[in-house]
PDB file of N, CA and C in Angstrom:
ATOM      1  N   UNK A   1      59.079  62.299 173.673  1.00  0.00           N
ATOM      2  CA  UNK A   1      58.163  61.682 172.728  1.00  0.00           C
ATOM      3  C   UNK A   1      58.040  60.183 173.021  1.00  0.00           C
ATOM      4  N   UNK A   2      57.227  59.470 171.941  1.00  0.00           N
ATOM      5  CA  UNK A   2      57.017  58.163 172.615  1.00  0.00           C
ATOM      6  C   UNK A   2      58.207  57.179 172.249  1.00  0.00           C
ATOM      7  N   UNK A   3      58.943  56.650 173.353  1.00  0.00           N
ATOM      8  CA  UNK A   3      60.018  55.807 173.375  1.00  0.00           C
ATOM      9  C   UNK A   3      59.768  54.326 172.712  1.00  0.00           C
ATOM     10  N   UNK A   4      59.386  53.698 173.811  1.00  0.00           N
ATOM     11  CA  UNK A   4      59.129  52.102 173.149  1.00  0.00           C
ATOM     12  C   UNK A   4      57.162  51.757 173.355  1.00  0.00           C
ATOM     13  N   UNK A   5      57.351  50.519 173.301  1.00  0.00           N
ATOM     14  CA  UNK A   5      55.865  49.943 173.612  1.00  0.00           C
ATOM     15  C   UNK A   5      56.373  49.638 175.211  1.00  0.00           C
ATOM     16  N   UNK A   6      55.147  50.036 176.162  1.00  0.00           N
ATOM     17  CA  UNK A   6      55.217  49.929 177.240  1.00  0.00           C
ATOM     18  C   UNK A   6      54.421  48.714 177.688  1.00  0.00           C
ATOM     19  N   UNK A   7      53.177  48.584 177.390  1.00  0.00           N
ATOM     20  CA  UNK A   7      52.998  47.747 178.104  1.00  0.00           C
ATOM     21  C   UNK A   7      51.204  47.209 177.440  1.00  0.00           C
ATOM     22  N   UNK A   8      50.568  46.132 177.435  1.00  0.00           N
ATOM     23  CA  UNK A   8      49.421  45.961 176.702  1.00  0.00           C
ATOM     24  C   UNK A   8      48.652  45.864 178.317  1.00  0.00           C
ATOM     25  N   UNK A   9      47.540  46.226 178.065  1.00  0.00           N
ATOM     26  CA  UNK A   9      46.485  46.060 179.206  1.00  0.00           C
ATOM     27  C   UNK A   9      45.399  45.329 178.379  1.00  0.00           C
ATOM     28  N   UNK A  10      45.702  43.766 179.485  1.00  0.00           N
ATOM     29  CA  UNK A  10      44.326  42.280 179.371  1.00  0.00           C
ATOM     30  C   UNK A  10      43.551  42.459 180.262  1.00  0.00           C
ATOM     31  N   UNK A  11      42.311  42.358 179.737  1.00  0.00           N
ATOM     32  CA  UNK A  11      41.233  42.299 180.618  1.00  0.00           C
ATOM     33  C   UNK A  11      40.694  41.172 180.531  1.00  0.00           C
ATOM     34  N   UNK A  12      40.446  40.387 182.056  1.00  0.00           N
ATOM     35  CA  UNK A  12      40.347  38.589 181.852  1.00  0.00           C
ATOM     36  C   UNK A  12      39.272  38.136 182.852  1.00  0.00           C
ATOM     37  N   UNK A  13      38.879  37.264 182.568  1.00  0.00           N
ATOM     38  CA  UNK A  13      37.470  36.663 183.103  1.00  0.00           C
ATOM     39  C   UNK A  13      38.096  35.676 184.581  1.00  0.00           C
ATOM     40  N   UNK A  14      39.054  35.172 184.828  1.00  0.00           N
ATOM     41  CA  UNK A  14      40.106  34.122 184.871  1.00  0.00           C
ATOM     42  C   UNK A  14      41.422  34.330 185.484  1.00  0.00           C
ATOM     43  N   UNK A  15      41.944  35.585 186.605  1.00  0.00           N
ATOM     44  CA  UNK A  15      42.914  35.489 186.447  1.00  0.00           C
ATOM     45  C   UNK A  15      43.986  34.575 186.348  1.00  0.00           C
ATOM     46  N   UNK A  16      43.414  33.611 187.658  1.00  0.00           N
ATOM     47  CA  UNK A  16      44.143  32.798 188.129  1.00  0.00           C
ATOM     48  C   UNK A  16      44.896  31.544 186.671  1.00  0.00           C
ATOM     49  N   UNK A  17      43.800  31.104 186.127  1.00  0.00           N
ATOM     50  CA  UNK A  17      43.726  30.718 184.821  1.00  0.00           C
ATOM     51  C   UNK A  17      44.588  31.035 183.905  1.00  0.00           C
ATOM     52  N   UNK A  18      44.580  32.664 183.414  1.00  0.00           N
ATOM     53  CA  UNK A  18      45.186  32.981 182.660  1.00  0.00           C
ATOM     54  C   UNK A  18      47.189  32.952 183.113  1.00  0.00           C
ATOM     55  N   UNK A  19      46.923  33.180 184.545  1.00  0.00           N
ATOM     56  CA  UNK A  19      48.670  33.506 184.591  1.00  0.00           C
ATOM     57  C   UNK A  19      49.160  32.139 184.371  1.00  0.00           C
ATOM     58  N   UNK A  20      48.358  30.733 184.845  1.00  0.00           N
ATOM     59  CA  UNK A  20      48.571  29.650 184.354  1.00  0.00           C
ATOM     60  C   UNK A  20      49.311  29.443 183.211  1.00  0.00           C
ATOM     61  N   UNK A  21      48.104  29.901 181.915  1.00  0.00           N
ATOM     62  CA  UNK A  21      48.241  29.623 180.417  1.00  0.00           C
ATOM     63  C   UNK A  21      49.910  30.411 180.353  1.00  0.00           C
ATOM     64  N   UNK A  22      49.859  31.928 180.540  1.00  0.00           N
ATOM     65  CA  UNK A  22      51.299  33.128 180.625  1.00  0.00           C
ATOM     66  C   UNK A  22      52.103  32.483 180.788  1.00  0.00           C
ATOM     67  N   UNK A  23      52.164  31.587 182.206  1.00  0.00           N
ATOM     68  CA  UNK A  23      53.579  30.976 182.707  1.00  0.00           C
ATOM     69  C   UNK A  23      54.157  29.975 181.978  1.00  0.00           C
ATOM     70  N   UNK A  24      52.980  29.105 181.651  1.00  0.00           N
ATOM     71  CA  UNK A  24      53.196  27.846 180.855  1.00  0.00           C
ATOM     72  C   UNK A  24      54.106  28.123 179.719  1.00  0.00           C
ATOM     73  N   UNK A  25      53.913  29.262 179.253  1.00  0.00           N
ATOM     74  CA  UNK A  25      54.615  29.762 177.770  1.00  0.00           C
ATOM     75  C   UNK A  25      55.799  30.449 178.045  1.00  0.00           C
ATOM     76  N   UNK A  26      55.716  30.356 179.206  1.00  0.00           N
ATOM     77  CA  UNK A  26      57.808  31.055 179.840  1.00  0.00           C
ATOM     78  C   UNK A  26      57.430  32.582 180.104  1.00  0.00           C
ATOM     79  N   UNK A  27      56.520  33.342 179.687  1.00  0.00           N
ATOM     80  CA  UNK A  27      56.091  34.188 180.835  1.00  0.00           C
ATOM     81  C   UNK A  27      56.346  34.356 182.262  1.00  0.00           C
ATOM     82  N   UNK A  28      57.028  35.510 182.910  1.00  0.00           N
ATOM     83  CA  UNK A  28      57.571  35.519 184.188  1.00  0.00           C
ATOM     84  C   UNK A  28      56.446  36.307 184.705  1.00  0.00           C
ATOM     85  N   UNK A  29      56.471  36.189 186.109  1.00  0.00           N
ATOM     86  CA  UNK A  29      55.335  36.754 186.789  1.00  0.00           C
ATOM     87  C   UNK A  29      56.006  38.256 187.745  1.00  0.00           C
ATOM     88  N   UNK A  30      55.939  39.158 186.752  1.00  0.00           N
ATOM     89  CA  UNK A  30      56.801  40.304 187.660  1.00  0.00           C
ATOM     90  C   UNK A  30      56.372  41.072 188.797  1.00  0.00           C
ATOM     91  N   UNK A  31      54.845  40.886 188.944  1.00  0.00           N
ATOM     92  CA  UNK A  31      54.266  41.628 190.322  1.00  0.00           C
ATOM     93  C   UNK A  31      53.073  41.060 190.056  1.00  0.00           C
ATOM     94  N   UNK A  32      52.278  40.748 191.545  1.00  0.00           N
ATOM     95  CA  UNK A  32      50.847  40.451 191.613  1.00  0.00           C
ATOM     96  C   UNK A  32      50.373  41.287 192.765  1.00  0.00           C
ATOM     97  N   UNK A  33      49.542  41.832 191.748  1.00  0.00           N
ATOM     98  CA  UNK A  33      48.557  42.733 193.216  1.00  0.00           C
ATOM     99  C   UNK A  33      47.570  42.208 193.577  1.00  0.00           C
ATOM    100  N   UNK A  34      47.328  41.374 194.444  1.00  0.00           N
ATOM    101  CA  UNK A  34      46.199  40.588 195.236  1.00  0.00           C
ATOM    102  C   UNK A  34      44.851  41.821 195.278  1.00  0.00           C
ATOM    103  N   UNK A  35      45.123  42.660 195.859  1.00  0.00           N
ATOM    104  CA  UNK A  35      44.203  43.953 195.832  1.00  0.00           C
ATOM    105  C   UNK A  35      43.416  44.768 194.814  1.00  0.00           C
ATOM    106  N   UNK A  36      44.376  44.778 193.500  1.00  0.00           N
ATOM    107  CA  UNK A  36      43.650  45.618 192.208  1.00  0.00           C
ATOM    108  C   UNK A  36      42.951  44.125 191.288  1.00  0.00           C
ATOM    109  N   UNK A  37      43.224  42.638 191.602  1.00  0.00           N
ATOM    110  CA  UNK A  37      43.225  41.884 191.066  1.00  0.00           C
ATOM    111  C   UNK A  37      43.681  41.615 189.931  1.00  0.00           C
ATOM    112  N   UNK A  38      44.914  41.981 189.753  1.00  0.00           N
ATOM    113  CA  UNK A  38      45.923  42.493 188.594  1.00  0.00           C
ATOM    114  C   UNK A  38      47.136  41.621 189.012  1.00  0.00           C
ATOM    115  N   UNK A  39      47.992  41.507 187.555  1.00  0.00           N
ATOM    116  CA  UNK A  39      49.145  40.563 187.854  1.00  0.00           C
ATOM    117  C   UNK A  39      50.181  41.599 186.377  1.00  0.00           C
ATOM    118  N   UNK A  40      51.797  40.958 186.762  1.00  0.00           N
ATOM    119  CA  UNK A  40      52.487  42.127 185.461  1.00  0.00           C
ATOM    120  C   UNK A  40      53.078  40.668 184.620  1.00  0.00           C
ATOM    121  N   UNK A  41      53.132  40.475 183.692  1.00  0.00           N
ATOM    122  CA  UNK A  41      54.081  39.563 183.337  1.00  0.00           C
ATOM    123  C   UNK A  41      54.578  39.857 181.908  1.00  0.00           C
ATOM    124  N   UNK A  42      55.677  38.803 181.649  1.00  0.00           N
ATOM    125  CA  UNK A  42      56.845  39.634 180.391  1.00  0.00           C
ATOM    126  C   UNK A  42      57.157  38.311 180.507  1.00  0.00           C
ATOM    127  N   UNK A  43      57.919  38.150 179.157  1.00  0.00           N
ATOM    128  CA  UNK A  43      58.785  36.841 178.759  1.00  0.00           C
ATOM    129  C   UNK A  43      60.228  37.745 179.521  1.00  0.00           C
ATOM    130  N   UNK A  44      61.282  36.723 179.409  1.00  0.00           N
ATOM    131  CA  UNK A  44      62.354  36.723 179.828  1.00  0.00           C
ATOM    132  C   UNK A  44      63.236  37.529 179.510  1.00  0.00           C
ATOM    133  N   UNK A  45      64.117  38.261 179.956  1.00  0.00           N
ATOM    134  CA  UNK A  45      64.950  39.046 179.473  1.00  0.00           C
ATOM    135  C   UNK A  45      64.617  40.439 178.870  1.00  0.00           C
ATOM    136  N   UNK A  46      65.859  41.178 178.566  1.00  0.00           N
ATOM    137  CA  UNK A  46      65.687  43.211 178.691  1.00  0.00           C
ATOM    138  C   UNK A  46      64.745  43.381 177.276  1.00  0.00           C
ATOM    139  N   UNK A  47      64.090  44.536 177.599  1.00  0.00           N
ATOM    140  CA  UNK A  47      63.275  45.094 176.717  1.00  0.00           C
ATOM    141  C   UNK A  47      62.314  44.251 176.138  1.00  0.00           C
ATOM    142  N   UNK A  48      61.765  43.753 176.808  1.00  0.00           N
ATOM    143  CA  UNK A  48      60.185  42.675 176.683  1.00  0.00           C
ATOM    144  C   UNK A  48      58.297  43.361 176.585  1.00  0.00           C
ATOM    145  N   UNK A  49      58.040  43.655 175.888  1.00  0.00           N
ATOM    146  CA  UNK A  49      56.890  44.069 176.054  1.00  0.00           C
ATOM    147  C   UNK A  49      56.146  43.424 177.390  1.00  0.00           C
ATOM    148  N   UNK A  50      55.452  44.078 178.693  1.00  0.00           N
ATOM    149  CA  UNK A  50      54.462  43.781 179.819  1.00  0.00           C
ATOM    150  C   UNK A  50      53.302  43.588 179.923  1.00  0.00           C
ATOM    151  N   UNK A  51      52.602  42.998 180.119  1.00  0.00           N
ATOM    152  CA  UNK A  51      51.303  42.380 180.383  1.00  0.00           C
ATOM    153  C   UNK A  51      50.566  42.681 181.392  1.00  0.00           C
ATOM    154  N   UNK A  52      49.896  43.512 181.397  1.00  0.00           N
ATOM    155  CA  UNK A  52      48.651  44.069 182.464  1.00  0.00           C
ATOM    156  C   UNK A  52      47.747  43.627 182.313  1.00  0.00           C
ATOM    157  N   UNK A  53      47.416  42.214 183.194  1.00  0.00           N
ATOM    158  CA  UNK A  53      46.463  41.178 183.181  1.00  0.00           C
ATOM    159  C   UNK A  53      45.810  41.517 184.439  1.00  0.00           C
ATOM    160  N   UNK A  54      44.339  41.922 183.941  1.00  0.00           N
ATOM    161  CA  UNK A  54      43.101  42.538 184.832  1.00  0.00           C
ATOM    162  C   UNK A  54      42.453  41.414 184.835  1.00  0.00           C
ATOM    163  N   UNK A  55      41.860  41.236 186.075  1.00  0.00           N
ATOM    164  CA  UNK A  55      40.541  40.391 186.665  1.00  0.00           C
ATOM    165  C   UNK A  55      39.035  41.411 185.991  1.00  0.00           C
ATOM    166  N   UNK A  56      38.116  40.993 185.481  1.00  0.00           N
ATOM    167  CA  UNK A  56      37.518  41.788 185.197  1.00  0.00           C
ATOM    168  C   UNK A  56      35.886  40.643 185.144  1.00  0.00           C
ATOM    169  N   UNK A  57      35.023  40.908 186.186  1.00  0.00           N
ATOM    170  CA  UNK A  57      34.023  39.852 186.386  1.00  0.00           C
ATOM    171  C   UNK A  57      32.867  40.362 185.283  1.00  0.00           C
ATOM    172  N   UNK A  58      32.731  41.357 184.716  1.00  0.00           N
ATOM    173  CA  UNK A  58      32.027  41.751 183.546  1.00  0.00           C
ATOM    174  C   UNK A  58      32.133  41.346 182.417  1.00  0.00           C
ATOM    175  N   UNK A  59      33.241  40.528 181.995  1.00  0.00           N
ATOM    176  CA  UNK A  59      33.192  39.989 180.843  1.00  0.00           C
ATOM    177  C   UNK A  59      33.315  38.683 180.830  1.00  0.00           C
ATOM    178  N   UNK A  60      33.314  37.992 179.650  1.00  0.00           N
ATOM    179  CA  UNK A  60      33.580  36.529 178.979  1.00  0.00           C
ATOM    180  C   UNK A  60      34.750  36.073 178.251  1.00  0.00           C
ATOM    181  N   UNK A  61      35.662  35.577 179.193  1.00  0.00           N
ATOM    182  CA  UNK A  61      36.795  35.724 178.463  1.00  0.00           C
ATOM    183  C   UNK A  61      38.206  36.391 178.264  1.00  0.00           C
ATOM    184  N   UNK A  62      38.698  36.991 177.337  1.00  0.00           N
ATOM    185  CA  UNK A  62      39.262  38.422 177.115  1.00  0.00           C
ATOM    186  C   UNK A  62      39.073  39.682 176.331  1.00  0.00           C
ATOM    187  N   UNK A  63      40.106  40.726 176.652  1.00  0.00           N
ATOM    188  CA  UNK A  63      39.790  41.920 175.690  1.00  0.00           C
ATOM    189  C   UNK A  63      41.032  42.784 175.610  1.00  0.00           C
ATOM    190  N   UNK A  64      41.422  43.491 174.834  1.00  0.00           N
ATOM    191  CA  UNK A  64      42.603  43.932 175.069  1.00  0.00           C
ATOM    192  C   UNK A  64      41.965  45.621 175.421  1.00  0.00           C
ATOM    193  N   UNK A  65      42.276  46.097 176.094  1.00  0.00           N
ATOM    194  CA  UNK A  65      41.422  47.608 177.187  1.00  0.00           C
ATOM    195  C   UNK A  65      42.593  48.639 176.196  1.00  0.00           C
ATOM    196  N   UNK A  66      43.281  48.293 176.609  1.00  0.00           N
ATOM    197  CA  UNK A  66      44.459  49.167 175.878  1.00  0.00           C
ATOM    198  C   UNK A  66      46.006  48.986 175.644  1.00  0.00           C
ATOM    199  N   UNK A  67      46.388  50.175 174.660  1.00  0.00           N
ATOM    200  CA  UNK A  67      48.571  49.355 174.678  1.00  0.00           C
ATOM    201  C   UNK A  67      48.879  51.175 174.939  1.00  0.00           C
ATOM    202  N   UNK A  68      49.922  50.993 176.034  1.00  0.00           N
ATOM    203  CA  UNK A  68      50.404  51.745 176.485  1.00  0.00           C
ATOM    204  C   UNK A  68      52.024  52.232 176.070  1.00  0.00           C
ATOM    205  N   UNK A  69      52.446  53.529 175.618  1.00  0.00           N
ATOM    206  CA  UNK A  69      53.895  53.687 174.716  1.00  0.00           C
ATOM    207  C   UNK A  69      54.890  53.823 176.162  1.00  0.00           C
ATOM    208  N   UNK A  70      55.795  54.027 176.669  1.00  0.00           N
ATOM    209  CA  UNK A  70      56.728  54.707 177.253  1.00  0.00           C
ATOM    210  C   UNK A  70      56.740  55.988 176.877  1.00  0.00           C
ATOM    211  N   UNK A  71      57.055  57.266 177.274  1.00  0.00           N
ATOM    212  CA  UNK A  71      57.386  58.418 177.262  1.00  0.00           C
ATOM    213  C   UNK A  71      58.507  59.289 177.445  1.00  0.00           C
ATOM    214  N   UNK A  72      59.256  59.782 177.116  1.00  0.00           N
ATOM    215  CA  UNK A  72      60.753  60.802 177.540  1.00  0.00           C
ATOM    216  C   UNK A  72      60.189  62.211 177.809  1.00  0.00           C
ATOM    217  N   UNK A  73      59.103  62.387 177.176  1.00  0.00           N
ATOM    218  CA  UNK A  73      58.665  64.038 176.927  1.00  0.00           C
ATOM    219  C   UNK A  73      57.333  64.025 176.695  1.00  0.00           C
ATOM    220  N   UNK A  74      56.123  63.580 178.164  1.00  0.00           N
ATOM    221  CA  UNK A  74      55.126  63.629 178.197  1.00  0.00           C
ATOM    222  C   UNK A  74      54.523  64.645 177.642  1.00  0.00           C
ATOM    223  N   UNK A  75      55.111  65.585 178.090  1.00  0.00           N
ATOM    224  CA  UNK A  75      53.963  67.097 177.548  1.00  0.00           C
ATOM    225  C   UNK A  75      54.152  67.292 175.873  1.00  0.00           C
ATOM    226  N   UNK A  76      55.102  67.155 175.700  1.00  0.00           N
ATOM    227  CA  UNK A  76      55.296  67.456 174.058  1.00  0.00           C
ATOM    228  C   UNK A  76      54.428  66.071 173.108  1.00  0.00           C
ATOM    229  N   UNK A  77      54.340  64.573 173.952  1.00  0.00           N
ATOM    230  CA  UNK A  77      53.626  63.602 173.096  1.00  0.00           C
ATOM    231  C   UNK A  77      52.816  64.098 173.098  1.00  0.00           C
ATOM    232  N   UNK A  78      51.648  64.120 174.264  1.00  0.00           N
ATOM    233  CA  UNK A  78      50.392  64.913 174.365  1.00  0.00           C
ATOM    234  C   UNK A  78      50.097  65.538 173.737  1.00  0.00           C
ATOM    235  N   UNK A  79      50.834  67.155 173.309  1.00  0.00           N
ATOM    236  CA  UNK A  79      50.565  68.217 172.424  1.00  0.00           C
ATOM    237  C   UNK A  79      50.582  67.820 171.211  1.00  0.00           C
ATOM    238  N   UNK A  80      51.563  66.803 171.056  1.00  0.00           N
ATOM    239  CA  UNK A  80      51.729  66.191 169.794  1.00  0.00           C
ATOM    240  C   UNK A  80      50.275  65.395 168.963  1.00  0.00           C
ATOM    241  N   UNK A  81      49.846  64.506 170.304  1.00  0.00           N
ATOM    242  CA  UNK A  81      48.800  63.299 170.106  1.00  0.00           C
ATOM    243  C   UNK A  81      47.766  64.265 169.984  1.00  0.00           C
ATOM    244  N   UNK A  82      46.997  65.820 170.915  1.00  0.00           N
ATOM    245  CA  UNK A  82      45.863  66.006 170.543  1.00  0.00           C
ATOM    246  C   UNK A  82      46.302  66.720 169.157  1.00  0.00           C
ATOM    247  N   UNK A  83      47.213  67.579 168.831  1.00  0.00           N
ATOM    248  CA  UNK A  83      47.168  68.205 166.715  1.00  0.00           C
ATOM    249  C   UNK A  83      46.900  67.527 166.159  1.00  0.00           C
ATOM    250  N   UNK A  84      46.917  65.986 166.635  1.00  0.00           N
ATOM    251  CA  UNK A  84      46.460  64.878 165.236  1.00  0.00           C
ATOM    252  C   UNK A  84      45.163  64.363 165.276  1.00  0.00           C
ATOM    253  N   UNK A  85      44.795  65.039 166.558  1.00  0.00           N
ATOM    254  CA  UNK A  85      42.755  64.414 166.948  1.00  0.00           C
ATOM    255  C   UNK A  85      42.657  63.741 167.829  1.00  0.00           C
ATOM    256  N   UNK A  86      43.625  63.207 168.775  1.00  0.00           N
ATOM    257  CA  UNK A  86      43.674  62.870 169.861  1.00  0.00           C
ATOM    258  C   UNK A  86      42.842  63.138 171.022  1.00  0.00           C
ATOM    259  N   UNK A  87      42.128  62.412 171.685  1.00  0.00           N
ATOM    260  CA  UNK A  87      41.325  62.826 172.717  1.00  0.00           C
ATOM    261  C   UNK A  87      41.859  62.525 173.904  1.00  0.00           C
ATOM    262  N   UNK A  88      41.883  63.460 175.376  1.00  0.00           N
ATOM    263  CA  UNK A  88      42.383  63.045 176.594  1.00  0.00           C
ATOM    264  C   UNK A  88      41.559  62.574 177.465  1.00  0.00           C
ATOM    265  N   UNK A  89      40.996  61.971 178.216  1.00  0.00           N
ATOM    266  CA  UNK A  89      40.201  61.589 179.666  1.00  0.00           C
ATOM    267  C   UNK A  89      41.394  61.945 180.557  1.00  0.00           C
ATOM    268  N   UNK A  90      42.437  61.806 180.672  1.00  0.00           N
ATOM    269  CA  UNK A  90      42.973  61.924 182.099  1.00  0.00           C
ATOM    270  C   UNK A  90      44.228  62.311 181.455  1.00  0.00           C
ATOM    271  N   UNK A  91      45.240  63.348 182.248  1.00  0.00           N
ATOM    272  CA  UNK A  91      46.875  63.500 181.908  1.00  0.00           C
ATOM    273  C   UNK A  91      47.945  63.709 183.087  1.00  0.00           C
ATOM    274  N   UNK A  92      48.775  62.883 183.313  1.00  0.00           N
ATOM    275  CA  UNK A  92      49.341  63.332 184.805  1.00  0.00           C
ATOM    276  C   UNK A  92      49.070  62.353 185.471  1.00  0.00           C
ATOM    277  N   UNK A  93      48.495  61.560 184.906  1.00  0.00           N
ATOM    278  CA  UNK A  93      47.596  60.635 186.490  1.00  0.00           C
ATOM    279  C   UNK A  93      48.077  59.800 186.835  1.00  0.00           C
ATOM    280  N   UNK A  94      48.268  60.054 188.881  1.00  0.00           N
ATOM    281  CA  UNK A  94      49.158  58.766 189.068  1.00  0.00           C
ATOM    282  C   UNK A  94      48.196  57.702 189.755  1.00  0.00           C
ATOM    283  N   UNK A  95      49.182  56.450 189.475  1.00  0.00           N
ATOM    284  CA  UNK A  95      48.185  55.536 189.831  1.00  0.00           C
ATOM    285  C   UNK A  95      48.461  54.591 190.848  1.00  0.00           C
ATOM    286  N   UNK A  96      47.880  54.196 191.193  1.00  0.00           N
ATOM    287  CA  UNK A  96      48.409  52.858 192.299  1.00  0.00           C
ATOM    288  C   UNK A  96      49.775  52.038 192.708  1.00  0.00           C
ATOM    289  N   UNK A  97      49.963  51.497 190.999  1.00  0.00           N
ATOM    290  CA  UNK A  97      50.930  51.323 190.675  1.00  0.00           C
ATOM    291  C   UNK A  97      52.373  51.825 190.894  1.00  0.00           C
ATOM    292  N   UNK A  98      52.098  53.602 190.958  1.00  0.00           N
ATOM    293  CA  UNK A  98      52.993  54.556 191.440  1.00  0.00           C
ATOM    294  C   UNK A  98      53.822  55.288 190.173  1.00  0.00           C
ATOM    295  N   UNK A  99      53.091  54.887 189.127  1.00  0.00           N
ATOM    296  CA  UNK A  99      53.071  55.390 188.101  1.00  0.00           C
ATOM    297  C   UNK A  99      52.470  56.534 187.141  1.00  0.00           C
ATOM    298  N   UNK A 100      52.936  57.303 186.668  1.00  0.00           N
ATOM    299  CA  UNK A 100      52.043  58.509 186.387  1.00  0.00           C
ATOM    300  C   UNK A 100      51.523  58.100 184.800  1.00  0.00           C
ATOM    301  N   UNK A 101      50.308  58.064 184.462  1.00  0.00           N
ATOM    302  CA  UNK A 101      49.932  58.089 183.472  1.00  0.00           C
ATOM    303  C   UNK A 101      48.839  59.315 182.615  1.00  0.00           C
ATOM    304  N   UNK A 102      48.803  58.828 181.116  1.00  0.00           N
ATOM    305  CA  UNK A 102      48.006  59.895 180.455  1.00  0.00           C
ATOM    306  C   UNK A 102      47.119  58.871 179.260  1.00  0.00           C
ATOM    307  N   UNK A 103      45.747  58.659 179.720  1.00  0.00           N
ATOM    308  CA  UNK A 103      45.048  58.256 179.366  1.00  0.00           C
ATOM    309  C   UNK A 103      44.342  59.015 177.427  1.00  0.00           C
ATOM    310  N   UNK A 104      44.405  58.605 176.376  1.00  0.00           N
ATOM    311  CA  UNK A 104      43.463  58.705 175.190  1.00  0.00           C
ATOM    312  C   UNK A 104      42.700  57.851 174.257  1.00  0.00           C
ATOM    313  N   UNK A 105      42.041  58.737 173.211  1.00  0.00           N
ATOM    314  CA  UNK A 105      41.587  57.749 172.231  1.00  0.00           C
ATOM    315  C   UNK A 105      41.960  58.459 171.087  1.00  0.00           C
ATOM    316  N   UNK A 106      42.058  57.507 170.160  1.00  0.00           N
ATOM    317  CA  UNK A 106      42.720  58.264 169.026  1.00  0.00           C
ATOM    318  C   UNK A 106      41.045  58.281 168.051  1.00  0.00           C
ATOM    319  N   UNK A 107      41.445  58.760 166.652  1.00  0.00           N
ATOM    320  CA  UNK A 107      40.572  59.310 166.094  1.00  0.00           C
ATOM    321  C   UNK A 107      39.641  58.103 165.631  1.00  0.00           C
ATOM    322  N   UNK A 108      39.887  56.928 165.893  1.00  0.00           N
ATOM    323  CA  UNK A 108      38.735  55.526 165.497  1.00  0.00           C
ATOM    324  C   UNK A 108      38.012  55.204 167.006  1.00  0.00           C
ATOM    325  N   UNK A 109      39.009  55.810 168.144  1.00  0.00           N
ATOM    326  CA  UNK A 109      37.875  55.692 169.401  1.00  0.00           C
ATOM    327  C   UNK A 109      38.477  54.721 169.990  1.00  0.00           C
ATOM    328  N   UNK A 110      39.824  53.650 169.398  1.00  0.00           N
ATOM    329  CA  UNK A 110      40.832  52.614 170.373  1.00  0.00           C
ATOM    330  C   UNK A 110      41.526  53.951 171.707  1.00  0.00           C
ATOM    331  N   UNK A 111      41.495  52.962 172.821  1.00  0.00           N
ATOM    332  CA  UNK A 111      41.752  53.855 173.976  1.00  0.00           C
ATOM    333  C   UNK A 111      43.625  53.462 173.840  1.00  0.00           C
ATOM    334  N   UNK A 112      44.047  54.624 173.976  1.00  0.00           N
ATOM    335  CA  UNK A 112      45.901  54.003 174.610  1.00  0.00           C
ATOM    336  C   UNK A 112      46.792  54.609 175.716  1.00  0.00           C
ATOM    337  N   UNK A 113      47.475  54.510 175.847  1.00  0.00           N
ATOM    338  CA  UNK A 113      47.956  55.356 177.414  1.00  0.00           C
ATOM    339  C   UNK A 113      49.755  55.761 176.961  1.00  0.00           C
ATOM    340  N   UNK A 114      50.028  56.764 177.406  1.00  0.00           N
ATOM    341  CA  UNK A 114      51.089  57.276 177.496  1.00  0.00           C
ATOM    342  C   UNK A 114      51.837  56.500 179.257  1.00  0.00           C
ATOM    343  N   UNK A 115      52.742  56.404 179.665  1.00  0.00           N
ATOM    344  CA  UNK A 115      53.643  56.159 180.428  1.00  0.00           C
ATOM    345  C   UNK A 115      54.480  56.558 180.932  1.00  0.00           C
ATOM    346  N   UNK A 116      54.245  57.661 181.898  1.00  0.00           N
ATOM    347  CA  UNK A 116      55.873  58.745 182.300  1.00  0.00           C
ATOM    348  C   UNK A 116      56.532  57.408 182.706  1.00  0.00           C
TER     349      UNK A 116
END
């Protein structure tokens, strides 16, 4: 089921900019992917909520895309998340990152992601 908060996904006009503002505030810079135009960052120390700061040339600014839980027992959240109205786009899916994820929206239409 769902463990902790995994991780918020920023979508930014700015990367370069923004990891600026992140760092300035003691934000650590835990991976930059030059390639997805994506960067990870977390304040200091264990069990820190992560920052999935997207380059995104379509917008003005920021947006928050989505917040992602941790998982112990993907299949049972899932089963869990659609009995309550849960919608899936994607389940299983691995990503770049090398991470398997499970993409929804809940019943107001906010998108959030599960996290094997």
């Amino acid at each position: 089921m769902l463990v902790r908060l995994d991780h918020i996904d920023l979508r930014v006009a700015d990367l370069g900019a923004t990891l600026e503002f992140f760092t300035s505030l003691g934000f650590e810079v835990l991976r930059r992917m030059e390639e997805r135009g994506s960067a990870e960052v977390a304040l200091p120390g264990e069990h820190q909520v992560m920052f999935e700061i997207r380059q995104d040339d379509k917008i003005e600014g920021s947006k928050i895309d989505h917040i992602a839980f941790s998982v112990d027992d993907p299949d049972a959240a899932i089963a869990k998340i659609k009995a309550a109205g849960g919608t899936f786009s994607r389940e299983h899916h691995p990503t770049p990152t090398g991470r398997t994820v499970s993409n929804f929206v809940d019943i107001n239409g906010a998108k959030w992601q599960l996290a094997e």
